[in-house]
N, C-alpha and C. Protein backbone atom coordinates (compact mmCIF):
# COMPACT_ATOMS: atom_id res chain seq x y z
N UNK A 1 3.66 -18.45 -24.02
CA UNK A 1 2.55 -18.00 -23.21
C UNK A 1 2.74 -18.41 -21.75
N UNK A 2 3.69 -19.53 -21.65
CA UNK A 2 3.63 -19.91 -20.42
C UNK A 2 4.16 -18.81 -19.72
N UNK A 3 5.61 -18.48 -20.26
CA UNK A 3 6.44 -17.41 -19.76
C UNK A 3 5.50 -16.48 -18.58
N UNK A 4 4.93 -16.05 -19.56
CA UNK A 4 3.73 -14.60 -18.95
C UNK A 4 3.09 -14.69 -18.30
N UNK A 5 2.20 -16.13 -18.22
CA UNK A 5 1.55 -16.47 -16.79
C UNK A 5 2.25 -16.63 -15.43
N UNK A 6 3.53 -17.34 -15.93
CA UNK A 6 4.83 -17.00 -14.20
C UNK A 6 4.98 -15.69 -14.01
N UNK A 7 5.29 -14.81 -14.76
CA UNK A 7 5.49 -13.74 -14.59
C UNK A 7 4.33 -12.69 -13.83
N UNK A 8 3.44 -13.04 -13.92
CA UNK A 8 1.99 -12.29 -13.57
C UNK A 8 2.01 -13.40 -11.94
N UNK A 9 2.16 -14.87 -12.22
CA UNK A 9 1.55 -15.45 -10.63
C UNK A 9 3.11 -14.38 -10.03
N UNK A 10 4.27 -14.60 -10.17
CA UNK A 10 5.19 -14.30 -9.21
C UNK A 10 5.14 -12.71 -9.03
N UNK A 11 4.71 -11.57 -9.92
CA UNK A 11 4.39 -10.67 -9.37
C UNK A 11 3.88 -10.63 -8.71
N UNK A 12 2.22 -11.42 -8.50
CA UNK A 12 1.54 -11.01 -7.74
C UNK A 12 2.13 -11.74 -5.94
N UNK A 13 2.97 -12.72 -6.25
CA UNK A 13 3.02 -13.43 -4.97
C UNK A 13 3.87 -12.42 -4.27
N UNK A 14 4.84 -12.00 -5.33
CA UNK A 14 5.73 -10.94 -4.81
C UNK A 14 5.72 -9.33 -4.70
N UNK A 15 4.50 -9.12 -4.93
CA UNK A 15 3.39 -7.97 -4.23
C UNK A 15 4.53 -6.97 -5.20
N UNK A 16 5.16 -6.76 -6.26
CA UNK A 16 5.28 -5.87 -7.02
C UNK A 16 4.22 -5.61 -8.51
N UNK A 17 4.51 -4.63 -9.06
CA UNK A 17 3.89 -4.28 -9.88
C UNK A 17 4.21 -5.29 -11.49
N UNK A 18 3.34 -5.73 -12.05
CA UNK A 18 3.40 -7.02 -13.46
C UNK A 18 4.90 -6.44 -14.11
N UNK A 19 5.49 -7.14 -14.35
CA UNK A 19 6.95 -7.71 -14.64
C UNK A 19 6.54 -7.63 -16.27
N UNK A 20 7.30 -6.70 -17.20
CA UNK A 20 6.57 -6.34 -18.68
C UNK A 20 7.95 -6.41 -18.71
N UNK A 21 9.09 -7.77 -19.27
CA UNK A 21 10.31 -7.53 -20.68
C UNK A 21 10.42 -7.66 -21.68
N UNK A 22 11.03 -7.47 -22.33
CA UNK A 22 11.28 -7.28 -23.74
C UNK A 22 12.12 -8.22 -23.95
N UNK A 23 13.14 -7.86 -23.38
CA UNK A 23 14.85 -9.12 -23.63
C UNK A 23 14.90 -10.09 -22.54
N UNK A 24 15.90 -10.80 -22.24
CA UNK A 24 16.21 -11.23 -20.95
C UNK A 24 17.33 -10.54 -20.32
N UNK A 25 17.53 -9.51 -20.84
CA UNK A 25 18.24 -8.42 -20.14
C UNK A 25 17.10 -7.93 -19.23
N UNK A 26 16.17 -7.45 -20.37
CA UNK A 26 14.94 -6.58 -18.96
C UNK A 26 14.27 -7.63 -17.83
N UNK A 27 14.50 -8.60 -18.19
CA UNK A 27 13.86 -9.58 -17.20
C UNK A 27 14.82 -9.60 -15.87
N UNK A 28 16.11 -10.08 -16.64
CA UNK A 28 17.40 -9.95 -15.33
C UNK A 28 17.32 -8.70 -14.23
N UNK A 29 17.22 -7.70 -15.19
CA UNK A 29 17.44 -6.13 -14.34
C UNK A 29 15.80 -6.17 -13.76
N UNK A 30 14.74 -6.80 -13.89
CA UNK A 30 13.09 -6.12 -13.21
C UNK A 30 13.68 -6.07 -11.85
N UNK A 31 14.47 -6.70 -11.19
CA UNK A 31 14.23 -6.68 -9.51
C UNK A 31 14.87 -5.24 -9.61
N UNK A 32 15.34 -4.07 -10.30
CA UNK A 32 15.62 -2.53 -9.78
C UNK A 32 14.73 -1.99 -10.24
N UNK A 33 13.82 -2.30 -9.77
CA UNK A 33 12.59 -1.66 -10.41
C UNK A 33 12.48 -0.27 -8.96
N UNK A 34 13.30 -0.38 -8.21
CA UNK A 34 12.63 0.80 -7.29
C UNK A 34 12.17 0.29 -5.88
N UNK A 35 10.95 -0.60 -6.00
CA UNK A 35 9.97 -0.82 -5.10
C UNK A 35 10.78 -1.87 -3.91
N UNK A 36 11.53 -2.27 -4.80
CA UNK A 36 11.93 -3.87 -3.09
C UNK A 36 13.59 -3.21 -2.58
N UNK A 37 14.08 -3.15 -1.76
CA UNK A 37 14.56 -2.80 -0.82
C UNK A 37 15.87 -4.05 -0.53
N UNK A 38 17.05 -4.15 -0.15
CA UNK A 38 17.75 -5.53 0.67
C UNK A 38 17.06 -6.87 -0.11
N UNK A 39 17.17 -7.65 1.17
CA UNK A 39 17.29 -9.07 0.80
C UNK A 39 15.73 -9.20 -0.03
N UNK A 40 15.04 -8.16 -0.02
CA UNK A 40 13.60 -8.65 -0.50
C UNK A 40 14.39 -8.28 -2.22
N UNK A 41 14.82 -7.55 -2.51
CA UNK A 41 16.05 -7.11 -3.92
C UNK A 41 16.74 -7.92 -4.36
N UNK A 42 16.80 -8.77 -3.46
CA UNK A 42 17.99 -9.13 -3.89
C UNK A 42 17.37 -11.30 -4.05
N UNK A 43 16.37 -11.39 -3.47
CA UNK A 43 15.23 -12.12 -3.60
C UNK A 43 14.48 -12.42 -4.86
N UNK A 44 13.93 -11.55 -5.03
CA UNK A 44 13.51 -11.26 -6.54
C UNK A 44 14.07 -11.34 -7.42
N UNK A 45 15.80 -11.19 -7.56
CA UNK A 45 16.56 -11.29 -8.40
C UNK A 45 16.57 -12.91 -8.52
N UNK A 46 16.41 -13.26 -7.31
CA UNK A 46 17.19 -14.96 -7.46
C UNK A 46 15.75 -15.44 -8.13
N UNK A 47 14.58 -15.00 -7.73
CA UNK A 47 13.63 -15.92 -8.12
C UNK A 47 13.49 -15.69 -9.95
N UNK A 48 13.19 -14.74 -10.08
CA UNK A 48 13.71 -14.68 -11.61
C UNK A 48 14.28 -15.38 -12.56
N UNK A 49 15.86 -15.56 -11.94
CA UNK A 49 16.57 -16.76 -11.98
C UNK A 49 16.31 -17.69 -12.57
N UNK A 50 15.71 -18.34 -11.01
CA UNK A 50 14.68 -20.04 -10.43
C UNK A 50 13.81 -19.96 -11.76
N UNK A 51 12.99 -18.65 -12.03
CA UNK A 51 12.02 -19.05 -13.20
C UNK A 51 12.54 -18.93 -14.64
N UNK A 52 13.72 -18.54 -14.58
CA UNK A 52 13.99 -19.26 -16.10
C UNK A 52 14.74 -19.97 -16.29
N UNK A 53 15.25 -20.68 -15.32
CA UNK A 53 15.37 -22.42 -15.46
C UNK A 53 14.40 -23.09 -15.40
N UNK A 54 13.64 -22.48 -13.79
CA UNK A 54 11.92 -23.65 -14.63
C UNK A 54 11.11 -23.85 -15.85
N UNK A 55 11.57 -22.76 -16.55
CA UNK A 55 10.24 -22.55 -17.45
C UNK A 55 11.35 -23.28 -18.54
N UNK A 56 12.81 -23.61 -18.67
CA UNK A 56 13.78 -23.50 -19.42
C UNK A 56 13.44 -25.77 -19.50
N UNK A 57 13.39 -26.23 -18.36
CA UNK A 57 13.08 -27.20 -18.23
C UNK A 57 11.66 -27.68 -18.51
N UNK A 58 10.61 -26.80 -18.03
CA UNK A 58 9.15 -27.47 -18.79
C UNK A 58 9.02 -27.02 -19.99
N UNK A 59 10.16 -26.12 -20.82
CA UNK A 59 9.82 -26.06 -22.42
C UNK A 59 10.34 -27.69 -22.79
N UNK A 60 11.81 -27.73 -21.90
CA UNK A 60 12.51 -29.16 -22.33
C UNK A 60 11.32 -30.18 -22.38
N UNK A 61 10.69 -30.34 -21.33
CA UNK A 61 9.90 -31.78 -20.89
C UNK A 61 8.39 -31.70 -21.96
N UNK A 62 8.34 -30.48 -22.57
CA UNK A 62 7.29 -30.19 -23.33
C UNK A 62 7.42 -30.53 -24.42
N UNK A 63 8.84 -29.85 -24.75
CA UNK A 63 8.76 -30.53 -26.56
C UNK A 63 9.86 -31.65 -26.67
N UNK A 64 10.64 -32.05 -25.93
CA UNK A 64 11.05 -33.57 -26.01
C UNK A 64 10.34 -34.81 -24.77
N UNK A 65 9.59 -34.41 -24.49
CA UNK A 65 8.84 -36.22 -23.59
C UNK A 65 7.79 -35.78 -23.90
N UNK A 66 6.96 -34.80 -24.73
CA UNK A 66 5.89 -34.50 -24.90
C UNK A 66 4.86 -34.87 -23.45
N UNK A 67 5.29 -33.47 -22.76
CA UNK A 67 4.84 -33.57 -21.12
C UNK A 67 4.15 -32.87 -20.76
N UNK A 68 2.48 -32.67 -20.44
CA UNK A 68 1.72 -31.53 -20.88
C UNK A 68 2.67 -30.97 -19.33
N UNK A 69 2.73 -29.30 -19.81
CA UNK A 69 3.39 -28.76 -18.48
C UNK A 69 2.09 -27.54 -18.06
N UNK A 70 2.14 -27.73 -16.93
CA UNK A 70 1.08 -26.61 -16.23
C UNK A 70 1.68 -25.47 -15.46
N UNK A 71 0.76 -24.67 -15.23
CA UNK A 71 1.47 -23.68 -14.86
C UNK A 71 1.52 -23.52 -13.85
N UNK A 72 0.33 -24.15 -12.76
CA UNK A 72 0.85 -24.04 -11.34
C UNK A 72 1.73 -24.61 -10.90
N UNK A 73 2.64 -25.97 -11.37
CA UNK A 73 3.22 -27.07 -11.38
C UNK A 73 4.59 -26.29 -11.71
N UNK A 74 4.53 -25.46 -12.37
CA UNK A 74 6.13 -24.20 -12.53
C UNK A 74 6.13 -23.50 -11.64
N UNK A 75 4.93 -23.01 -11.41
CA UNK A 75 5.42 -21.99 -10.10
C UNK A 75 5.88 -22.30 -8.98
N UNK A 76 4.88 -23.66 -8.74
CA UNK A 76 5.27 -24.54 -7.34
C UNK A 76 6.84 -24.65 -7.05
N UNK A 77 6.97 -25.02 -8.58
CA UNK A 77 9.02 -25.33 -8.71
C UNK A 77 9.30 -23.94 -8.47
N UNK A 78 9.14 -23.23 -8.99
CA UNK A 78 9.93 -21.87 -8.67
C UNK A 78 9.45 -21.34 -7.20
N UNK A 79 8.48 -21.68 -6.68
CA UNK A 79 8.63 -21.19 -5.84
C UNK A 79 9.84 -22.21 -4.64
N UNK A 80 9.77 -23.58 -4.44
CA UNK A 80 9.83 -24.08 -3.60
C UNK A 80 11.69 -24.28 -4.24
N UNK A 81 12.38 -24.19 -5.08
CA UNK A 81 13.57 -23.75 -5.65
C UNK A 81 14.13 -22.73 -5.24
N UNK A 82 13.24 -21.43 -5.48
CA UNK A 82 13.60 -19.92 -4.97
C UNK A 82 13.87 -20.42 -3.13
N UNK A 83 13.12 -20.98 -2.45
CA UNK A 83 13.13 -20.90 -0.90
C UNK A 83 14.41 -21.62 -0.60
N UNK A 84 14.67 -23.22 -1.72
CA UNK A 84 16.37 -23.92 -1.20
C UNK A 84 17.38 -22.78 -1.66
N UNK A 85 17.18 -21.71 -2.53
CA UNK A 85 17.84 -21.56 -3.19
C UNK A 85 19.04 -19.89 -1.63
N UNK A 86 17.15 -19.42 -1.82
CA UNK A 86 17.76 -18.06 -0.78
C UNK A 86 17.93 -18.76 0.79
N UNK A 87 17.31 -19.77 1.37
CA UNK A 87 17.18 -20.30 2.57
C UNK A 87 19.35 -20.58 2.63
N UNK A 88 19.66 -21.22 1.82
CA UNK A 88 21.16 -21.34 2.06
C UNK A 88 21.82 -20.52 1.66
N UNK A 89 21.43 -19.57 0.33
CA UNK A 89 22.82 -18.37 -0.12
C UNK A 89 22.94 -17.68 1.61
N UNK A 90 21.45 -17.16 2.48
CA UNK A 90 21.49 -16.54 3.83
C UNK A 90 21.29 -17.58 4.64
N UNK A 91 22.58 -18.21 5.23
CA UNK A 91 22.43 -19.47 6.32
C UNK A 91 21.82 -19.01 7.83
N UNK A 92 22.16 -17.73 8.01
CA UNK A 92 21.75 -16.77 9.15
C UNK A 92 20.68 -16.56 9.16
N UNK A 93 19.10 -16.71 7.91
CA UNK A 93 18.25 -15.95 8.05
C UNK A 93 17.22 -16.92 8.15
N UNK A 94 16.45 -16.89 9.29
CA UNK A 94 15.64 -17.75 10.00
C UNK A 94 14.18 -17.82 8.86
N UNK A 95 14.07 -17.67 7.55
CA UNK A 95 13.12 -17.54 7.24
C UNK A 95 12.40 -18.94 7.22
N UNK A 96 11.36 -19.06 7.22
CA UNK A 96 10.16 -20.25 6.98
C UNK A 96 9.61 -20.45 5.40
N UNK A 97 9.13 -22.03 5.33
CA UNK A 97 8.10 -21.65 4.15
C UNK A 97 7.16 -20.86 4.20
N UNK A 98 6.59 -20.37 5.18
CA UNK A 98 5.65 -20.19 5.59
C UNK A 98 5.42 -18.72 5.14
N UNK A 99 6.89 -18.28 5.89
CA UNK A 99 6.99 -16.56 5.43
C UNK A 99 7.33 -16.31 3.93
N UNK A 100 7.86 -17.66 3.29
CA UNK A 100 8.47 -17.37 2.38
C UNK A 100 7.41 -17.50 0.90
N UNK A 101 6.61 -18.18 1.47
CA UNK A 101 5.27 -18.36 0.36
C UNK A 101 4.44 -17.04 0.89
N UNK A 102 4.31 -16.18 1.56
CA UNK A 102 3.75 -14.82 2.07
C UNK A 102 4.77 -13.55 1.03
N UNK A 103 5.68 -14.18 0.95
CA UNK A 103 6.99 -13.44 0.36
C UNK A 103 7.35 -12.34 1.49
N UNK A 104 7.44 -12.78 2.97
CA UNK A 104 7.95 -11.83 4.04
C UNK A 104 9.21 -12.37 3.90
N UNK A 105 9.94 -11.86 3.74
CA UNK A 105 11.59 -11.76 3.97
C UNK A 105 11.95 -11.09 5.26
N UNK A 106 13.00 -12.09 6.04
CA UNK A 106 12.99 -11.25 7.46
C UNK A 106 14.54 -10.55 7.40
């Protein structure tokens, strides 16, 4: 259940339409969904990513340290993961937290 609640906050942060997979094939492929364009494409792909290692680690911390895990507390990671993550793959691209929690990609 947790899964689905990241999936719904990061759509909405990332102003596309709710993220519905089946496999983790369809999860991998949602960023060709059409709607995002360049680095905002290619963005979405990475955050995706970021969230299934986060969610891959608060299942860990959930059922071995018995760690209640929350869900804003994943996103926070995915989000602030996704920003080290694209801030250095593009060393050139002046983005901010600022823009980057807006999800403006410059």
């Amino acid at each position: 259940m947790l899964g689905l609640f990241q999936l719904t906050k990061i759509s909405r942060w990332c102003r596309v339409p709710p993220i519905f997979a089946f496999s983790t094939k369809d999860l991998l492929e949602s960023h060709k969904n059409g709607i995002l364009k360049g680095k905002e494409k290619e963005a979405m792909h990475g955050i995706i990513i970021v969230a299934c290692w986060c969610l891959w680690l608060a299942r860990n911390k959930a059922k071995f340290s018995d760690v209640q895990v929350k869900v804003d507390k994943v996103f926070g990671d995915v989000k602030s993961l996704g920003f080290l993550w694209f801030k250095n793959r593009y060393k050139n691209n002046p983005i901010t937290w600022t823009d980057w929690c807006k999800f403006v990609i410059l």
